[in-house]
N, C-alpha and C. Protein backbone atom coordinates (compact mmCIF):
# COMPACT_ATOMS: atom_id res chain seq x y z
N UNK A 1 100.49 73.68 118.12
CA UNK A 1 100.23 72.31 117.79
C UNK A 1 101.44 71.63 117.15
N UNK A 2 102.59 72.46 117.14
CA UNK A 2 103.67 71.71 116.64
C UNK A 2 104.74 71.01 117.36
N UNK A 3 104.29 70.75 118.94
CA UNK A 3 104.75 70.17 119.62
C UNK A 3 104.50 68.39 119.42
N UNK A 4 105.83 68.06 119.48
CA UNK A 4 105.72 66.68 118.97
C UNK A 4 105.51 65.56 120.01
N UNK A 5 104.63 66.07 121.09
CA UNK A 5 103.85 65.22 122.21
C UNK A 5 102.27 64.91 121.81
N UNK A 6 101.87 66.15 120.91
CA UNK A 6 100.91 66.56 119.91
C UNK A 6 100.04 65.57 118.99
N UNK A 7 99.78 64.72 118.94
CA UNK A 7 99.35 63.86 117.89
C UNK A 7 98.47 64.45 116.41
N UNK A 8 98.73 64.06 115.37
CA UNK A 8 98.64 65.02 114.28
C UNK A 8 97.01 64.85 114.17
N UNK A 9 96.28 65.81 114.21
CA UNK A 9 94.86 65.86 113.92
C UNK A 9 94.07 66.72 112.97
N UNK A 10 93.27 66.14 111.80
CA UNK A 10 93.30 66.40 110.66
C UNK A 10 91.67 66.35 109.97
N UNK A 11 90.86 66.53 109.79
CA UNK A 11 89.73 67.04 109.50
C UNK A 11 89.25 65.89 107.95
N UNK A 12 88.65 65.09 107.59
CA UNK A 12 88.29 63.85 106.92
C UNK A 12 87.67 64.97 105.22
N UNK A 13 88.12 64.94 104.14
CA UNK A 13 86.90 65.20 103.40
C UNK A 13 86.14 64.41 102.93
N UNK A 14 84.74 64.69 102.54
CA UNK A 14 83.72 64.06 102.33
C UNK A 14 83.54 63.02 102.16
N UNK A 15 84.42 62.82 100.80
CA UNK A 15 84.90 60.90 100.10
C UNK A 15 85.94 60.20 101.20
N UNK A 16 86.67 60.87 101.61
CA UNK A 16 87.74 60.16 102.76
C UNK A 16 86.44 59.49 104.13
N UNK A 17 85.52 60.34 104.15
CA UNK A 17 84.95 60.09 105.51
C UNK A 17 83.79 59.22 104.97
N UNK A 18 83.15 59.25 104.12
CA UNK A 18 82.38 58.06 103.30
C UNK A 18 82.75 56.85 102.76
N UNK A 19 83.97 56.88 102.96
CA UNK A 19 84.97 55.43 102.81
C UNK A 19 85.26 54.68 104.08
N UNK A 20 85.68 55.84 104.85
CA UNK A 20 85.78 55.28 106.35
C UNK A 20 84.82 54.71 106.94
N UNK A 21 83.60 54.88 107.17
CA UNK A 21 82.16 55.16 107.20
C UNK A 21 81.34 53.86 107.02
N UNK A 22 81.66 53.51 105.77
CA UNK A 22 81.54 52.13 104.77
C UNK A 22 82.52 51.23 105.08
N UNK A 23 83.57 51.53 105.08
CA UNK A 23 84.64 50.30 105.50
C UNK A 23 84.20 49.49 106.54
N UNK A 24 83.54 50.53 107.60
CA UNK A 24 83.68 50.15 108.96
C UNK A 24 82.03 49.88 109.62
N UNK A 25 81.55 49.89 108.29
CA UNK A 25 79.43 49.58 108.53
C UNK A 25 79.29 50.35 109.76
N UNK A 26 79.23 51.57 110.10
CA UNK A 26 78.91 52.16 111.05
C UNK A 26 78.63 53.86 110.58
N UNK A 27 77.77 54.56 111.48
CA UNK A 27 77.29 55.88 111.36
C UNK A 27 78.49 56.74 112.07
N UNK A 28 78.18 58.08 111.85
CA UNK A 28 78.52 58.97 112.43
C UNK A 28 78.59 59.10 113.99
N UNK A 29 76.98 58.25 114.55
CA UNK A 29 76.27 58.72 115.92
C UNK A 29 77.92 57.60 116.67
N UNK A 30 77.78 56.50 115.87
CA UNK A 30 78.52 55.43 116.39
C UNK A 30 80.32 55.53 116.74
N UNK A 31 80.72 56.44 116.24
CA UNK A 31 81.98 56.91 116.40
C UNK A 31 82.14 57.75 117.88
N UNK A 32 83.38 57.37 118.46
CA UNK A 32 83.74 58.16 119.63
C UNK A 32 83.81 59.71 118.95
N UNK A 33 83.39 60.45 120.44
CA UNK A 33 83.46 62.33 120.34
C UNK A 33 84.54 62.53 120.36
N UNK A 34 84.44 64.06 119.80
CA UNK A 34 85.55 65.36 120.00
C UNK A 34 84.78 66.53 120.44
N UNK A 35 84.92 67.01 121.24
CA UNK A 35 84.21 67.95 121.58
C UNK A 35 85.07 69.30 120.62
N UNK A 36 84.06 70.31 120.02
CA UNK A 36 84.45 71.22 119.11
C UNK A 36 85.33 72.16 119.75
N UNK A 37 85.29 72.33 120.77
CA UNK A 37 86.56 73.33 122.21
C UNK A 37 87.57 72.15 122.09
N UNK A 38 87.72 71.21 121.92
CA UNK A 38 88.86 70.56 122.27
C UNK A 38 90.28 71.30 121.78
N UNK A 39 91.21 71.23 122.64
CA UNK A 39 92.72 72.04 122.22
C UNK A 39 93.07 71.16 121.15
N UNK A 40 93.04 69.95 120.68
CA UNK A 40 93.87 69.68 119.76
C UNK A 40 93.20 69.70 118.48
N UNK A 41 91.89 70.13 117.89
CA UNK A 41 90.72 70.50 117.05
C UNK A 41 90.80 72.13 117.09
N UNK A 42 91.08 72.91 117.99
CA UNK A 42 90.88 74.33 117.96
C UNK A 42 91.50 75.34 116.54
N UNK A 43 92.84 74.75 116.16
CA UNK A 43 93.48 75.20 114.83
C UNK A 43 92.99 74.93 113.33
N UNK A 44 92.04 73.90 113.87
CA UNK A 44 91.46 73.43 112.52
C UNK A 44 89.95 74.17 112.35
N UNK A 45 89.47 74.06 111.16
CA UNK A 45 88.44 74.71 110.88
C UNK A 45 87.07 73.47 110.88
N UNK A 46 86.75 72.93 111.70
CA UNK A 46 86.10 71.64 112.08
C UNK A 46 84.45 72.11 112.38
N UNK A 47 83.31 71.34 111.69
CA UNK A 47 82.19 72.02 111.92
C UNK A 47 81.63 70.50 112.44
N UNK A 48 80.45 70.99 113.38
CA UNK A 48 79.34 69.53 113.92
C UNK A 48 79.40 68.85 113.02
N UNK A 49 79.77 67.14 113.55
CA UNK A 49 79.54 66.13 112.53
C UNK A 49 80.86 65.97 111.77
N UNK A 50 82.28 66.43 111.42
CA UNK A 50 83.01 66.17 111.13
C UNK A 50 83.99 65.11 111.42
N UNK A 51 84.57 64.46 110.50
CA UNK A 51 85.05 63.22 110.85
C UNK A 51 86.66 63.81 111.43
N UNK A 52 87.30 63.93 112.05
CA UNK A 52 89.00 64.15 112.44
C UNK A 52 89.53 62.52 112.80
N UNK A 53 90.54 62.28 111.87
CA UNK A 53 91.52 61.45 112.11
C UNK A 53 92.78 61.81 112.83
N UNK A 54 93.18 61.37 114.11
CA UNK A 54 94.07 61.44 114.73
C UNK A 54 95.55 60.38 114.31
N UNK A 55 96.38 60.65 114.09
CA UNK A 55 97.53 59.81 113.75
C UNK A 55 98.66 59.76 114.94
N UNK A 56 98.51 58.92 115.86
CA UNK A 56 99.31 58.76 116.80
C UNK A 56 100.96 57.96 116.65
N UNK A 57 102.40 58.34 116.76
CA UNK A 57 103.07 57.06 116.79
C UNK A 57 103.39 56.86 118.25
N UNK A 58 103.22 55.42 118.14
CA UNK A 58 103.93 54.82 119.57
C UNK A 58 104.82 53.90 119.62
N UNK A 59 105.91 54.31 120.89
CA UNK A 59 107.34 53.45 120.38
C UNK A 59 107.05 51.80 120.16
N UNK A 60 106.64 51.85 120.65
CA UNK A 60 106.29 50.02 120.61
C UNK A 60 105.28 49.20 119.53
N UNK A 61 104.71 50.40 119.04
CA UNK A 61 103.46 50.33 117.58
C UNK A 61 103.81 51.22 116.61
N UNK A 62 104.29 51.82 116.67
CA UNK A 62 104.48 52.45 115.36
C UNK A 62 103.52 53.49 115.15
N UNK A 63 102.58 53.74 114.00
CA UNK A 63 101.92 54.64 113.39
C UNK A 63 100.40 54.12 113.76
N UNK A 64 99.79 54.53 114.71
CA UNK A 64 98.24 54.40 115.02
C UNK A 64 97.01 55.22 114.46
N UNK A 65 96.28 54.72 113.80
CA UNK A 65 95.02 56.03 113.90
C UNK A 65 93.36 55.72 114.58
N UNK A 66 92.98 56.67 114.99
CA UNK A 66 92.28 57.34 115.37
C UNK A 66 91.01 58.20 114.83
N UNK A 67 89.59 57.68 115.13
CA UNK A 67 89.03 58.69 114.68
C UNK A 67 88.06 58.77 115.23
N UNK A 68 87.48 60.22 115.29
CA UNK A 68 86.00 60.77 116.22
C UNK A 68 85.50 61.45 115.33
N UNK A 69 84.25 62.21 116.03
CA UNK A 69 83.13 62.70 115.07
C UNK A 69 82.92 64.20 115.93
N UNK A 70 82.78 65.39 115.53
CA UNK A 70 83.20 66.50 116.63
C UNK A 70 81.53 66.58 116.67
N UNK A 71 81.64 67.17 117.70
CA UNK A 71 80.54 67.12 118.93
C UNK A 71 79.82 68.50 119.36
N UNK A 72 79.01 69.08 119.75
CA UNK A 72 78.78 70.42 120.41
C UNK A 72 79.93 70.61 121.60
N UNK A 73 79.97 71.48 122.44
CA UNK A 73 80.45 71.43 123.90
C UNK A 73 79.51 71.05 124.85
């Protein structure tokens, strides 16, 4: 995962993901998936229902984020 094509993906704790959550008046159900097999989730220790923030940069934007809710397979 330390390939820098890789986008950095990172696992929410509780208060981080209850802020997000609230910021954004929306549930868990309401967030795009990650499926728990996914290759870029596999290094992390990620259980059903977890929030992962993805941090993308792109040349033309800069620093993007990203976030899903992991999923069964």
């Amino acid at each position: 995962m330390d390939n820098e094509l890789v986008p950095k993906h990172e696992v929410l704790d509780g208060e981080k993901a209850e802020k997000l959550l609230e910021f954004y008046k929306v549930t868990p159900e309401l967030l795009p998936k990650i499926k728990k097999s996914d290759p870029g989730i596999s290094h992390l220790e990620a259980k059903i229902g977890d929030i992962i923030k993805i941090t993308r940069y792109e040349p033309q934007i800069g620093k993007t984020l990203y976030y899903r809710v992991v999923v069964r397979d």
